[in-house]
PDB file of N, CA and C in Angstrom:
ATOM      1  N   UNK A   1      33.611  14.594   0.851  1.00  0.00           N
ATOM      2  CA  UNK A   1      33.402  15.672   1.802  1.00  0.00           C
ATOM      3  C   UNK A   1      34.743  16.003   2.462  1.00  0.00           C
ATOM      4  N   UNK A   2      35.056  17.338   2.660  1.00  0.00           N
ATOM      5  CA  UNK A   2      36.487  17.601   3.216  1.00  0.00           C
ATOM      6  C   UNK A   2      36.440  17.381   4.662  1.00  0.00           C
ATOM      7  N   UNK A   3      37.322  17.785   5.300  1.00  0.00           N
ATOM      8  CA  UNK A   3      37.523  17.595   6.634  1.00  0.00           C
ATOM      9  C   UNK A   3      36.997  18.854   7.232  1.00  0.00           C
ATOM     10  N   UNK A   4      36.107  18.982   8.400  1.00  0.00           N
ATOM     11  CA  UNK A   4      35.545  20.705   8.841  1.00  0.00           C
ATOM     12  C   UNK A   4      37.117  21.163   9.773  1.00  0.00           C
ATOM     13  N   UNK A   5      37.815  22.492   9.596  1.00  0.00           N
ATOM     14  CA  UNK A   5      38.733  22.761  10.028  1.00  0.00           C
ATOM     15  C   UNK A   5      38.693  23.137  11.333  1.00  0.00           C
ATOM     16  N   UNK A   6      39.721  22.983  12.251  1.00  0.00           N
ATOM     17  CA  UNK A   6      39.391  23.459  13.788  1.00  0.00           C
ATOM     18  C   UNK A   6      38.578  24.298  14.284  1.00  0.00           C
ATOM     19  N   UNK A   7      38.233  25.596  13.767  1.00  0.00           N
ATOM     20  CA  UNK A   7      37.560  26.261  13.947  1.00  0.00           C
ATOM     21  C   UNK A   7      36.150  26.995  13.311  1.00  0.00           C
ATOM     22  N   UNK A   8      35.551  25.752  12.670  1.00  0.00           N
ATOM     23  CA  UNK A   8      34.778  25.431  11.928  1.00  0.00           C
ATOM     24  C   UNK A   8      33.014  25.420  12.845  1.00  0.00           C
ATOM     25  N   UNK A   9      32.476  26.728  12.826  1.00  0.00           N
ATOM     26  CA  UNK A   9      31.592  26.881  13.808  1.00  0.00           C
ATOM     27  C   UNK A   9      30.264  26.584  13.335  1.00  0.00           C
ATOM     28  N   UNK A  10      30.062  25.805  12.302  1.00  0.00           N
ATOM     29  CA  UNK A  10      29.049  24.620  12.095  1.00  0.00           C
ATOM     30  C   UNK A  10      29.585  22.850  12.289  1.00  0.00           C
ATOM     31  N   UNK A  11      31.174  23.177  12.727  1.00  0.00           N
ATOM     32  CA  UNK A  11      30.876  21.546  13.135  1.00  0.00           C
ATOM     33  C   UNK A  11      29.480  20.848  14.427  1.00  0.00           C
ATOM     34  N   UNK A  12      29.403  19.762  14.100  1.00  0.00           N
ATOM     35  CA  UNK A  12      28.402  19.546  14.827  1.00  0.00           C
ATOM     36  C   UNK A  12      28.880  18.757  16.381  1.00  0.00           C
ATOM     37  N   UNK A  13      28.592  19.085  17.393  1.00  0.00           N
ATOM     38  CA  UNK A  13      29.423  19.344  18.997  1.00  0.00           C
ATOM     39  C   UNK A  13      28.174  18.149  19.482  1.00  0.00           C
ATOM     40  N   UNK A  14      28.441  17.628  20.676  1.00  0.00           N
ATOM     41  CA  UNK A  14      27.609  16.767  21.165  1.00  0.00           C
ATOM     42  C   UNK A  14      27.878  17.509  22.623  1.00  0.00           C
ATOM     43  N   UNK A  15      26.709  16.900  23.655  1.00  0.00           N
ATOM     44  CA  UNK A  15      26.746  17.446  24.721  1.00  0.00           C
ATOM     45  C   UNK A  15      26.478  16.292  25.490  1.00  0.00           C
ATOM     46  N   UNK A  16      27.490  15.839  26.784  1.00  0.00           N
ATOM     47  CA  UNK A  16      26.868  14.830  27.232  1.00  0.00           C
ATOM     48  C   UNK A  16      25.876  15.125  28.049  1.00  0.00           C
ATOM     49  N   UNK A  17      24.940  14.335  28.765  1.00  0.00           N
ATOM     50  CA  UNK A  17      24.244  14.579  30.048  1.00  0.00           C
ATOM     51  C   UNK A  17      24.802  13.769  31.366  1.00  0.00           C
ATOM     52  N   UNK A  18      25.495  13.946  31.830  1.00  0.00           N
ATOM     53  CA  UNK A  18      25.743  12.957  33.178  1.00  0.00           C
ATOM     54  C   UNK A  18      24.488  11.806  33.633  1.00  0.00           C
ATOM     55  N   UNK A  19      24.461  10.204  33.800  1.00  0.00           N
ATOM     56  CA  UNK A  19      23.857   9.800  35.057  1.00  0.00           C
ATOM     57  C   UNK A  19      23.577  10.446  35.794  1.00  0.00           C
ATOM     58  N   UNK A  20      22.181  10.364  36.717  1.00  0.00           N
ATOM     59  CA  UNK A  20      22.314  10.396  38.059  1.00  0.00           C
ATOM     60  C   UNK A  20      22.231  12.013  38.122  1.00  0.00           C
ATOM     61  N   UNK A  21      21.640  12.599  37.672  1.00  0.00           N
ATOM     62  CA  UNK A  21      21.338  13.923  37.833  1.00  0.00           C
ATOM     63  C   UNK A  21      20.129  14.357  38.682  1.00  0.00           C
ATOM     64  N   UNK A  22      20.561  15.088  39.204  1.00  0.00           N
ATOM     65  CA  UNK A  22      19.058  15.358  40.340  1.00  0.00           C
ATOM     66  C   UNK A  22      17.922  16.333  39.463  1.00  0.00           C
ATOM     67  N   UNK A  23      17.143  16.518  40.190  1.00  0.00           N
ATOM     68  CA  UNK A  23      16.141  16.830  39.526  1.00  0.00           C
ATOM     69  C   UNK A  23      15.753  18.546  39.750  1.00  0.00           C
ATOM     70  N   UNK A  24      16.670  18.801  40.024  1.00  0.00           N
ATOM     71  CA  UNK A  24      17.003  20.396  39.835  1.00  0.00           C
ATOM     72  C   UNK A  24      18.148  20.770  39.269  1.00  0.00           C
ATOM     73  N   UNK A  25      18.899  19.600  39.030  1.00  0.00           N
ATOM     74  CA  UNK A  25      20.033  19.798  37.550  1.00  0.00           C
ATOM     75  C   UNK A  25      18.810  19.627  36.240  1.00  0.00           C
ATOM     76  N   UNK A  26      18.227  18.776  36.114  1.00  0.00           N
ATOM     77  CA  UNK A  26      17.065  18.566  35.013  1.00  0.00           C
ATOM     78  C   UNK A  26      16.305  19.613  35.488  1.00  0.00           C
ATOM     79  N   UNK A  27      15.808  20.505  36.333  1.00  0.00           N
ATOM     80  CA  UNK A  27      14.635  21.515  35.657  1.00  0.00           C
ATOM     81  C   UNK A  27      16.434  23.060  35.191  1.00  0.00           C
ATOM     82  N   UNK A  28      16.910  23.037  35.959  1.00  0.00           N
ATOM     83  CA  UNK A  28      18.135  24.151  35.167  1.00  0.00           C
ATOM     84  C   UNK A  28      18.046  24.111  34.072  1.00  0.00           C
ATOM     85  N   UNK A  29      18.854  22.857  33.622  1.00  0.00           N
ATOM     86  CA  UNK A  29      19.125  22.512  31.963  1.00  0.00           C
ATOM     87  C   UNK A  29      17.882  22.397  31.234  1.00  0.00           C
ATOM     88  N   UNK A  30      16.715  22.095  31.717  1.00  0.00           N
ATOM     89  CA  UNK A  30      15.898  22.529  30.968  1.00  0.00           C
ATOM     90  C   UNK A  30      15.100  23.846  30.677  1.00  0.00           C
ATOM     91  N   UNK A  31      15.092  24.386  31.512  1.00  0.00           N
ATOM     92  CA  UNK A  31      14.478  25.754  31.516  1.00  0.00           C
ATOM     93  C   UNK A  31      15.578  26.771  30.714  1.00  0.00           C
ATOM     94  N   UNK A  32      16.948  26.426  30.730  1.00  0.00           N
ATOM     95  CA  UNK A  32      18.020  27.335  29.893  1.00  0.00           C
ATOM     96  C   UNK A  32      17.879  26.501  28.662  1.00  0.00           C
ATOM     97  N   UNK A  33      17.139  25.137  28.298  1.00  0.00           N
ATOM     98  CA  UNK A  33      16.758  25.084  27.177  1.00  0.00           C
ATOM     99  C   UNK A  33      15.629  26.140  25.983  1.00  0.00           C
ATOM    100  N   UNK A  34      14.836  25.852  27.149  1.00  0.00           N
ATOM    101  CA  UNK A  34      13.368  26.175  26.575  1.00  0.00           C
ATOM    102  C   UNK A  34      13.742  28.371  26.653  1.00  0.00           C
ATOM    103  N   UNK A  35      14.336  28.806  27.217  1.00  0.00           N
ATOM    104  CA  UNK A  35      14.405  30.029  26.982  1.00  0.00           C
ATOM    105  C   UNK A  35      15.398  30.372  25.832  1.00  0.00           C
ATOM    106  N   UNK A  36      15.916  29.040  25.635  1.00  0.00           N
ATOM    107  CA  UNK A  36      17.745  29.339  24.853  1.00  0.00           C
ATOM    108  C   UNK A  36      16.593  29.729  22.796  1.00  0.00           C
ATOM    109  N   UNK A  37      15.527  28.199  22.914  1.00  0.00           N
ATOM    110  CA  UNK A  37      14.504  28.177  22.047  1.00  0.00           C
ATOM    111  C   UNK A  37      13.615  29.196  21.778  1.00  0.00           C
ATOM    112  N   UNK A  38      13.314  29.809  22.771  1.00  0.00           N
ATOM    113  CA  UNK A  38      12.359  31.213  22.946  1.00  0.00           C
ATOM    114  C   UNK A  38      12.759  31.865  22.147  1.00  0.00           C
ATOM    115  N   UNK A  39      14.091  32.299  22.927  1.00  0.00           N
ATOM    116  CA  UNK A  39      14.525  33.501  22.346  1.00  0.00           C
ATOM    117  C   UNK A  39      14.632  34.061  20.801  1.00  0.00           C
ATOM    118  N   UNK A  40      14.790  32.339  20.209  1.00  0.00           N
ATOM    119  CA  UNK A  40      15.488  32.375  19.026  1.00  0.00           C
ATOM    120  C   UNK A  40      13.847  32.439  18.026  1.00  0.00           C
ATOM    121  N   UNK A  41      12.881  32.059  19.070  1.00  0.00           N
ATOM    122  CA  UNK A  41      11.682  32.572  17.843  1.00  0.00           C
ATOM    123  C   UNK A  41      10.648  31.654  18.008  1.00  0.00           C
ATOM    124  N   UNK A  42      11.343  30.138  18.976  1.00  0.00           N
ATOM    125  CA  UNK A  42      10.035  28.945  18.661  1.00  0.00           C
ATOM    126  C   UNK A  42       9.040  29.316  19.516  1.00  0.00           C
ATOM    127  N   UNK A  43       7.608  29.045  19.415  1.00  0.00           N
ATOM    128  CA  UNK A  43       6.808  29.149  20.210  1.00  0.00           C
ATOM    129  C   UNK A  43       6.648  27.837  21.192  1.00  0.00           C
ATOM    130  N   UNK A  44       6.094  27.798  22.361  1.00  0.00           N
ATOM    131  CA  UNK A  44       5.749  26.836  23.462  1.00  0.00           C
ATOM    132  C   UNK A  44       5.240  25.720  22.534  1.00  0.00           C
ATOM    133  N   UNK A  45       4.958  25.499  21.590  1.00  0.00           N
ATOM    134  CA  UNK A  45       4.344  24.047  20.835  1.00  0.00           C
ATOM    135  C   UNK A  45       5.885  23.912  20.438  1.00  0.00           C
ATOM    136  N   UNK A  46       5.772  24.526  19.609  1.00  0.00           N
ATOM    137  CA  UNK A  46       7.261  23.691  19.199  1.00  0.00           C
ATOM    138  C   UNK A  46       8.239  23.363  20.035  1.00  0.00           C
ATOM    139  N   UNK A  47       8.417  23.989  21.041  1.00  0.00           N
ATOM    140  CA  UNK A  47       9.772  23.387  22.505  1.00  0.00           C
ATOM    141  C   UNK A  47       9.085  22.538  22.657  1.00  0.00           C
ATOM    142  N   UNK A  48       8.044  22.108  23.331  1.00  0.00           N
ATOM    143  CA  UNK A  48       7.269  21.074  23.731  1.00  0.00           C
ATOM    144  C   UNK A  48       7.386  19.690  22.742  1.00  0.00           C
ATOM    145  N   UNK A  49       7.053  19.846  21.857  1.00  0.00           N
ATOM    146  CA  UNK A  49       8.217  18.924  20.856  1.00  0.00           C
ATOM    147  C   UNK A  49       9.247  18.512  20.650  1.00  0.00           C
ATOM    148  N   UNK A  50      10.726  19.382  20.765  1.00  0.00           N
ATOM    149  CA  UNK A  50      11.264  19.262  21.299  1.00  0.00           C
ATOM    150  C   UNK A  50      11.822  18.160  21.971  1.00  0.00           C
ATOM    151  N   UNK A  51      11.237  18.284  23.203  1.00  0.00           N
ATOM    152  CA  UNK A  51      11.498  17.528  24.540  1.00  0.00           C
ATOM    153  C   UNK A  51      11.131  16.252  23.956  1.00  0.00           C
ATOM    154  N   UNK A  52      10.018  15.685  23.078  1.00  0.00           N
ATOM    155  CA  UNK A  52       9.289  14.633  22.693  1.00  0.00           C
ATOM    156  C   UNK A  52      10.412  13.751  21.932  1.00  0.00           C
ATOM    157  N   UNK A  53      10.950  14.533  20.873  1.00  0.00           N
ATOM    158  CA  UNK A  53      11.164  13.861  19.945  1.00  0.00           C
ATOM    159  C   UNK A  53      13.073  13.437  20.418  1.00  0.00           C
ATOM    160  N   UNK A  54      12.686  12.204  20.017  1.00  0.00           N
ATOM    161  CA  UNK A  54      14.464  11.331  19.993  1.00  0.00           C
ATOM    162  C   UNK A  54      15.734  12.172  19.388  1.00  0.00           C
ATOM    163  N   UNK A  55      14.930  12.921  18.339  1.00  0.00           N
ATOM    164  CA  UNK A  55      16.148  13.481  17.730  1.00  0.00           C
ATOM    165  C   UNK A  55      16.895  14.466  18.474  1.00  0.00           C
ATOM    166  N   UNK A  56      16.458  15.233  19.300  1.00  0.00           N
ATOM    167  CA  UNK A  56      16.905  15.979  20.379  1.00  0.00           C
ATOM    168  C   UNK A  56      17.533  15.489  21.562  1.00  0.00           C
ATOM    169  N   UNK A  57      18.664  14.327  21.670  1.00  0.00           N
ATOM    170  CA  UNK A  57      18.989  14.245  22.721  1.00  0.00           C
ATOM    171  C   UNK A  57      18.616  14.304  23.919  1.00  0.00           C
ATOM    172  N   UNK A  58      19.010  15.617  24.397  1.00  0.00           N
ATOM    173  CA  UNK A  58      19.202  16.309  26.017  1.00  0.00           C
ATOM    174  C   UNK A  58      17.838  16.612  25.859  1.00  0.00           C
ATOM    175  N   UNK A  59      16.824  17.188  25.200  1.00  0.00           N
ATOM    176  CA  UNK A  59      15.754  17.496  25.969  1.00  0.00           C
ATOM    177  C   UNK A  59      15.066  15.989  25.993  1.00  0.00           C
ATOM    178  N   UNK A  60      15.250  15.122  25.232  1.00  0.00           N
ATOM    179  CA  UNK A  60      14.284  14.346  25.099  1.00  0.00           C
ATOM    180  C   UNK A  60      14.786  13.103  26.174  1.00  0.00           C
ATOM    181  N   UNK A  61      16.121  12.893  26.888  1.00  0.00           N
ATOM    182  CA  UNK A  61      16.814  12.573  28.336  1.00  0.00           C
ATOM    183  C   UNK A  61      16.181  13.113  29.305  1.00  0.00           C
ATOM    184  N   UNK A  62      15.423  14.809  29.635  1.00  0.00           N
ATOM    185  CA  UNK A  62      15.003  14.469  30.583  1.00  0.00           C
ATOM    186  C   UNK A  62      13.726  14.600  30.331  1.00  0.00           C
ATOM    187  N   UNK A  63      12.643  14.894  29.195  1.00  0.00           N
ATOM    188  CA  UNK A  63      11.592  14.354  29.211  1.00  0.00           C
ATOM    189  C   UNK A  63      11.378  13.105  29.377  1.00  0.00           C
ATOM    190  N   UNK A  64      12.283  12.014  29.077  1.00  0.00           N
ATOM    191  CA  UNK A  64      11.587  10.211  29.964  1.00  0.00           C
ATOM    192  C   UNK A  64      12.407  10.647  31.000  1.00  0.00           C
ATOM    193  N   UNK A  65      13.140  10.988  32.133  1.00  0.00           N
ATOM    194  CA  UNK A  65      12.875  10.886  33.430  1.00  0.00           C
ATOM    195  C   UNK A  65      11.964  11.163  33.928  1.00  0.00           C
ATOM    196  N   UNK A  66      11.629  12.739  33.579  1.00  0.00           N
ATOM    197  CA  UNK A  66      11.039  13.731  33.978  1.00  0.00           C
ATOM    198  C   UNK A  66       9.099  13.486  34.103  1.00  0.00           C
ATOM    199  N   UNK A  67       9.177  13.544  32.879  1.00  0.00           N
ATOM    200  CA  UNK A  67       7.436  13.505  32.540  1.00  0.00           C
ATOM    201  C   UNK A  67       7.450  14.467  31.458  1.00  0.00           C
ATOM    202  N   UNK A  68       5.673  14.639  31.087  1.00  0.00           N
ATOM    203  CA  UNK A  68       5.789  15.423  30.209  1.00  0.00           C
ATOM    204  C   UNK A  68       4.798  16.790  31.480  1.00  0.00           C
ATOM    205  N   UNK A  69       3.995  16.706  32.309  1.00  0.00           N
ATOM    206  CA  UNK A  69       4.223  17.652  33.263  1.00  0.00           C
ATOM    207  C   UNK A  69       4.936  18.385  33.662  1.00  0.00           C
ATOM    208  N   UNK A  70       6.360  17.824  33.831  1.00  0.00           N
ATOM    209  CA  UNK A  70       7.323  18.810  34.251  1.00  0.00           C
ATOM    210  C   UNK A  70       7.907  19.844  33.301  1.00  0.00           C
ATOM    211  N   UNK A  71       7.854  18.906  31.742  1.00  0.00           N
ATOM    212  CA  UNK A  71       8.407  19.736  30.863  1.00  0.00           C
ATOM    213  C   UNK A  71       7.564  21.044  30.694  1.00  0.00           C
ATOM    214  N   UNK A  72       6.155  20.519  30.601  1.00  0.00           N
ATOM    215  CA  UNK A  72       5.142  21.489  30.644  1.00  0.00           C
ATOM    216  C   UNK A  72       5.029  22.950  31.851  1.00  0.00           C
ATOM    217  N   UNK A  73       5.355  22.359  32.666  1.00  0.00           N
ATOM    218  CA  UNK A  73       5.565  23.139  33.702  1.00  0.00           C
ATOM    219  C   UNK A  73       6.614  24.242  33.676  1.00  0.00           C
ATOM    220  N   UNK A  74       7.421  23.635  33.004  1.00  0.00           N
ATOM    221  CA  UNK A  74       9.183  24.816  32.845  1.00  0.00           C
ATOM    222  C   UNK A  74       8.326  25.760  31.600  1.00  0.00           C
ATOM    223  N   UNK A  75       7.922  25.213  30.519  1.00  0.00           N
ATOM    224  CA  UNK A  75       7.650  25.961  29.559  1.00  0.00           C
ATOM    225  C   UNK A  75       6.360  26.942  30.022  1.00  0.00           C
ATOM    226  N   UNK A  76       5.857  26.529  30.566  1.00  0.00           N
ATOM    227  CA  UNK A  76       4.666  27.739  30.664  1.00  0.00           C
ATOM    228  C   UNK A  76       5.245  28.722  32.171  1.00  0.00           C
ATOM    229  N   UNK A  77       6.586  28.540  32.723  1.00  0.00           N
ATOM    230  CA  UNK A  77       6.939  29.259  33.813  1.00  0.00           C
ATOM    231  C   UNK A  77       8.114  29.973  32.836  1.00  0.00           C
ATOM    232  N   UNK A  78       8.207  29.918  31.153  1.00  0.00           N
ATOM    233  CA  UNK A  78       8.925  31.204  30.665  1.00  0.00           C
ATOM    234  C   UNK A  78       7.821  31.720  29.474  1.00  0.00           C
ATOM    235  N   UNK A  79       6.739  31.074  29.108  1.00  0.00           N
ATOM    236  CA  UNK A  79       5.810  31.410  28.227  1.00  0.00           C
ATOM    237  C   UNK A  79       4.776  32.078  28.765  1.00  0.00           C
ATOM    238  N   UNK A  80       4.282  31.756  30.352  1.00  0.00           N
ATOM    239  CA  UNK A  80       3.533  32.068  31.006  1.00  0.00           C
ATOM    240  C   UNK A  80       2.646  31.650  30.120  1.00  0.00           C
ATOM    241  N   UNK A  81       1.313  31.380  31.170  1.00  0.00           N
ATOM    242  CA  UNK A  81      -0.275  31.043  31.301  1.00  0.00           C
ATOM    243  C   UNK A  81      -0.559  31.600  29.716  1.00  0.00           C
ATOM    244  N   UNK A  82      -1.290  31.059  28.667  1.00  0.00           N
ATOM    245  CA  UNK A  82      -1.624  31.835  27.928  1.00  0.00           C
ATOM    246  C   UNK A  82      -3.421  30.810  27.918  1.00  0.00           C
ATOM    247  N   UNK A  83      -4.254  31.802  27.207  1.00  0.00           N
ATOM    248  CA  UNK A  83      -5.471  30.788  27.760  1.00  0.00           C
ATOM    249  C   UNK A  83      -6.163  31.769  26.190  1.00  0.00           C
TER     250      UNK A  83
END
């Protein structure tokens, strides 16, 4: 495999999350998650997953602080109520 060149806009970037984040840094970063996902096409099941699964890092950092309520809560305050 070659080396990806500096400006290589599928290298793959990591994002840290800081310690010690309050809990309106975790609903921000999450809610500019779950709209960042929207936009691009997923529906509220699939973000909600998301947050679940290990492979996702950052959402899945503050789903175990958080709960899965809260996550629930951000997503249906950009999906709105659907019944």
């Amino acid at each position: 495999m070659k080396e990806p060149a500096n400006d290589d806009p599928l290298e793959l970037v990591a994002v840290g999350n800081p310690a010690g984040v309050t809990e309106e840094g975790d609903r921000d970063t999450a809610r500019c998650i779950v709209e960042e996902y929207a936009l691009t096409g997923f529906s509220a099941h699939d973000i909600a997953e998301l947050f679940t699964s290990p492979l996702y890092g950052l959402p899945h950092a503050i789903y175990r602080r958080r709960g899965d309520q809260f996550v629930r809560e951000l997503i249906t305050g950009v999906f709105g109520a659907r019944r």
